[in-house]
C-alpha atoms as a PDB file:
ATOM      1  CA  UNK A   1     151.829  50.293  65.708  1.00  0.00           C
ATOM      2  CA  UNK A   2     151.017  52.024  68.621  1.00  0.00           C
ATOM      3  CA  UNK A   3     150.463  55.996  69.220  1.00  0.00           C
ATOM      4  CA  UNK A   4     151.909  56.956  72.580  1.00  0.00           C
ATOM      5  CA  UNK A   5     152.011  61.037  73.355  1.00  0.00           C
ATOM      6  CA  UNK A   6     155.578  62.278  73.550  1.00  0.00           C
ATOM      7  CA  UNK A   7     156.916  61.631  76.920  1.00  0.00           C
ATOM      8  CA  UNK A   8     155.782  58.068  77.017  1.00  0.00           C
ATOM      9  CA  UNK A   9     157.276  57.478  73.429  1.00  0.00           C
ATOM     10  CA  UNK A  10     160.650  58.779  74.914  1.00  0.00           C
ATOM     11  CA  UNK A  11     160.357  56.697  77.652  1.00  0.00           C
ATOM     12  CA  UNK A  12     159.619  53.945  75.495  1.00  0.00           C
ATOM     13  CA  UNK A  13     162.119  54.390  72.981  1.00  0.00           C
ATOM     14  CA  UNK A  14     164.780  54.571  75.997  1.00  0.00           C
ATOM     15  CA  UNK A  15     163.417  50.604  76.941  1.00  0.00           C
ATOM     16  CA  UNK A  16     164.120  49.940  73.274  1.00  0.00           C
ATOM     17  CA  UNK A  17     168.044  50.972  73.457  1.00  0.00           C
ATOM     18  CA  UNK A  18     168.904  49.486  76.571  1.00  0.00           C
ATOM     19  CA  UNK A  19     166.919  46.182  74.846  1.00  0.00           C
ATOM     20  CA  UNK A  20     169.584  46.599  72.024  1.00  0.00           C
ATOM     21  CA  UNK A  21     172.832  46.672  73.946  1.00  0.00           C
ATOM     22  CA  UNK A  22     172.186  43.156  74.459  1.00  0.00           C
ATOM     23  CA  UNK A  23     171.078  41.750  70.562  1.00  0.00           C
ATOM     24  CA  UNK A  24     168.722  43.884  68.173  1.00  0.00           C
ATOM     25  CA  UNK A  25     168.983  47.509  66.630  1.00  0.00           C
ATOM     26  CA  UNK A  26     166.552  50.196  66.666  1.00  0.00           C
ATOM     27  CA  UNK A  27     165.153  52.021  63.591  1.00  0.00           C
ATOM     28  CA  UNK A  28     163.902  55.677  64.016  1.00  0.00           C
ATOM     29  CA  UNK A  29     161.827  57.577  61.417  1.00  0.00           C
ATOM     30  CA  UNK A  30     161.151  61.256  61.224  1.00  0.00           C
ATOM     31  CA  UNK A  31     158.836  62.738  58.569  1.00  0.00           C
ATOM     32  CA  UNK A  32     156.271  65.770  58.038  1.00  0.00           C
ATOM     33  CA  UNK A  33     152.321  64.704  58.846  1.00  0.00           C
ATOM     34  CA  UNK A  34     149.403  66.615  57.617  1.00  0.00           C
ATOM     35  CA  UNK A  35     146.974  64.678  60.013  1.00  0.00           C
ATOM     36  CA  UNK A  36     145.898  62.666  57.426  1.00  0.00           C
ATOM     37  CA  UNK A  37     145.053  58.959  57.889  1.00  0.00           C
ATOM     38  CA  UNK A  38     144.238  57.971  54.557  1.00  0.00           C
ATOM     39  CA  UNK A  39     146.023  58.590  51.262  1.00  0.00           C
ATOM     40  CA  UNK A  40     144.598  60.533  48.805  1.00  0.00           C
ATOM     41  CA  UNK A  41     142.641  59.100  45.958  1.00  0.00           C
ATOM     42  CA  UNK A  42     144.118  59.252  42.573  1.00  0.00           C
ATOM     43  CA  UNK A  43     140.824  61.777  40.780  1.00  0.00           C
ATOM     44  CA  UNK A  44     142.036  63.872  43.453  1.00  0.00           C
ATOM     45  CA  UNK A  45     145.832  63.849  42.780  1.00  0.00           C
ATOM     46  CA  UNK A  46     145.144  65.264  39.239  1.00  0.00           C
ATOM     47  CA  UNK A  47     143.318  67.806  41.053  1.00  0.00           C
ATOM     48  CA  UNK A  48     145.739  69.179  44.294  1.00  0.00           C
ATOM     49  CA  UNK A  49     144.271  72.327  44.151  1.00  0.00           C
ATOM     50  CA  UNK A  50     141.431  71.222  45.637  1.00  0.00           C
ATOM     51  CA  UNK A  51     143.097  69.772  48.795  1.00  0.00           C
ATOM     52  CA  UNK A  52     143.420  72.063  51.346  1.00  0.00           C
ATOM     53  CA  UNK A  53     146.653  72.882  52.919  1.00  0.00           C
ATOM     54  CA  UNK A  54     146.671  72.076  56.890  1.00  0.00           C
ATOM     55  CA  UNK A  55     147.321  74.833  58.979  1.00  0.00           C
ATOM     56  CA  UNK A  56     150.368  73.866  60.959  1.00  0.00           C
ATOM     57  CA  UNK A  57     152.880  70.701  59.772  1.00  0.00           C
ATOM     58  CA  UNK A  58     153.451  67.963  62.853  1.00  0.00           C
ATOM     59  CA  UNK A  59     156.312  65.242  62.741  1.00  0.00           C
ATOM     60  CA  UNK A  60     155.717  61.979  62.772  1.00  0.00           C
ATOM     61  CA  UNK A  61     158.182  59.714  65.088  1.00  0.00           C
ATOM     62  CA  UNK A  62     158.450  56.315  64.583  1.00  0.00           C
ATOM     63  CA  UNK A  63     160.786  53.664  66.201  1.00  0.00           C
ATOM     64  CA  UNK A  64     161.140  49.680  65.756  1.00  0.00           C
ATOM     65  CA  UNK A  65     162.914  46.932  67.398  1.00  0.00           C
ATOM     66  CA  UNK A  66     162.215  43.651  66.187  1.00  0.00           C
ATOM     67  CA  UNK A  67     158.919  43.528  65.408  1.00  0.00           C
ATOM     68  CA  UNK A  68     157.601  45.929  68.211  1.00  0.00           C
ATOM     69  CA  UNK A  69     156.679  49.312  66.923  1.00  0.00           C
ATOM     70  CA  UNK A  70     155.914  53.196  68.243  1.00  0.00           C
ATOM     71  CA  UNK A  71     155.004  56.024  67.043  1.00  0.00           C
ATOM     72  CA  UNK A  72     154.305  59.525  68.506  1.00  0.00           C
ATOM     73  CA  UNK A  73     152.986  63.024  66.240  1.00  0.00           C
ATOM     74  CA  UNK A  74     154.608  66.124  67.583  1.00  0.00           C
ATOM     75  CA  UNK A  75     152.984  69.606  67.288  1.00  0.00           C
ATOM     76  CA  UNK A  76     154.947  72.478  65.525  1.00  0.00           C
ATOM     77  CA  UNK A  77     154.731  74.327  69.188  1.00  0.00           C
ATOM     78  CA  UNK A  78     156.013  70.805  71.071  1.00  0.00           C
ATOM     79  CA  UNK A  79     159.169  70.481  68.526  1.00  0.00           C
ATOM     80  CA  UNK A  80     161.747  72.369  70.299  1.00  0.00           C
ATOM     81  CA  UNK A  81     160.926  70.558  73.595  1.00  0.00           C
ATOM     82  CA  UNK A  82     161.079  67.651  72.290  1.00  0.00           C
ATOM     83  CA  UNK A  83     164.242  67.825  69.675  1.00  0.00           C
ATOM     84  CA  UNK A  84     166.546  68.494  72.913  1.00  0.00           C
ATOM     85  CA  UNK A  85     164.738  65.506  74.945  1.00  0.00           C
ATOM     86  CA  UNK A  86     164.847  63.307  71.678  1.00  0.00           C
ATOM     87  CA  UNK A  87     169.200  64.491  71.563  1.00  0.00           C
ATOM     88  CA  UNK A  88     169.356  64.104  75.397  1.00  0.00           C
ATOM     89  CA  UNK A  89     167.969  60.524  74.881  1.00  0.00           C
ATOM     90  CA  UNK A  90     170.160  59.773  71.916  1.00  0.00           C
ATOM     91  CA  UNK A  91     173.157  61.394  73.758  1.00  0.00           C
ATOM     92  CA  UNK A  92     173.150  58.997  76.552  1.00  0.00           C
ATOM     93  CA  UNK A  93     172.518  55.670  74.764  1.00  0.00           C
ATOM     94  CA  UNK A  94     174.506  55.400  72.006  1.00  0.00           C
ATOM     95  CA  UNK A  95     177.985  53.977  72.167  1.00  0.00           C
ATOM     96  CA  UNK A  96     180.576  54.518  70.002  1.00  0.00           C
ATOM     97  CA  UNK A  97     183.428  51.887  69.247  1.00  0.00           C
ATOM     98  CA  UNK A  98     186.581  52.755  68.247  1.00  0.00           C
ATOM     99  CA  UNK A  99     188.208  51.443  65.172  1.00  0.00           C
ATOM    100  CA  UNK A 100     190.575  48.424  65.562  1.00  0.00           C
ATOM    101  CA  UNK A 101     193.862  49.067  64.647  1.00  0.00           C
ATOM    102  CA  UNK A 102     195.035  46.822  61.035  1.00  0.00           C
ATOM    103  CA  UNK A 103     198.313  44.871  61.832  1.00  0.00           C
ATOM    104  CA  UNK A 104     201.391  46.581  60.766  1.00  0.00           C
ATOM    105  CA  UNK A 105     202.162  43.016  58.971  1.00  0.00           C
ATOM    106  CA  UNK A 106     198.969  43.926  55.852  1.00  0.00           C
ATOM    107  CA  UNK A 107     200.969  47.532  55.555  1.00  0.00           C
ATOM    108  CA  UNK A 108     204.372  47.070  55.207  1.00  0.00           C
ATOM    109  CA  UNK A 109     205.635  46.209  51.624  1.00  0.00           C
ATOM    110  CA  UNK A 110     207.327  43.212  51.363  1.00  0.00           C
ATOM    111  CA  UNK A 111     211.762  43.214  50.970  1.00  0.00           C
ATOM    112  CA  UNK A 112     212.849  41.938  47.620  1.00  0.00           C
ATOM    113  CA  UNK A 113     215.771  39.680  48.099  1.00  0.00           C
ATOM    114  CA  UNK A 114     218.129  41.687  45.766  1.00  0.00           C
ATOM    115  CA  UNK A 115     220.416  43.911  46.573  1.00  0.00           C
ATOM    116  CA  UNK A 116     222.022  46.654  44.557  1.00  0.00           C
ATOM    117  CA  UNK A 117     226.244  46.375  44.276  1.00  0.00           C
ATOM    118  CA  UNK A 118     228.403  48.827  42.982  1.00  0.00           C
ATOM    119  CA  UNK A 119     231.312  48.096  41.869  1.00  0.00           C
END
């Protein structure tokens, strides 16, 4: 996986849509990183008191097509910036297809051959 900085990750991830119009999909992950690179042991999970809290939250970005893979970690003070670049971006690549209409011959219930006489 590589770690690109933000602009070059949404540059990137714009190759990677116009690469899926043609065959492929693209997979985009948002979570919360600590800065942390390693997990934490289990003696220390009993003990989370010990851990010390980071001071400021990032987001991690990921994105996949195929097999290639990116990734970019966005500081709490970068966020805003980059949520309305990230929208722009998603804005101008994704199409939406409109359902197909059923055929009216599926909805319409079938005629019984009777018919009701009064007499």
């Amino acid at each position: 996986m590589v770690l690109l900085d933000n602009e070059q990750f949404l540059s990137e991830l714009t190759k990677f849509y116009q690469k899926a119009k043609t065959s492929g999909t693209v997979l985009v992950s948002m979570k919360r990183y600590d800065g942390r690179t390693k997990p934490v042991p289990r003696t220390e999970k009993k003990n989370l008191s010990q851990i010390p809290e980071p001071q400021e939250y990032k987001c991690l970005m990921r994105a996949t097509l195929g097999s290639k893979k990116i990734s970019t970690v966005v500081s709490a003070k970068d966020v805003n910036k980059f949520q309305l670049a990230y929208s722009n971006l998603i804005r101008g690549n994704i199409e939406l297809k409109k359902k197909e209409k059923k055929s009216d011959k599926t909805s319409q219930p079938k005629k019984s051959g009777k018919t009701s006489q009064q007499s």
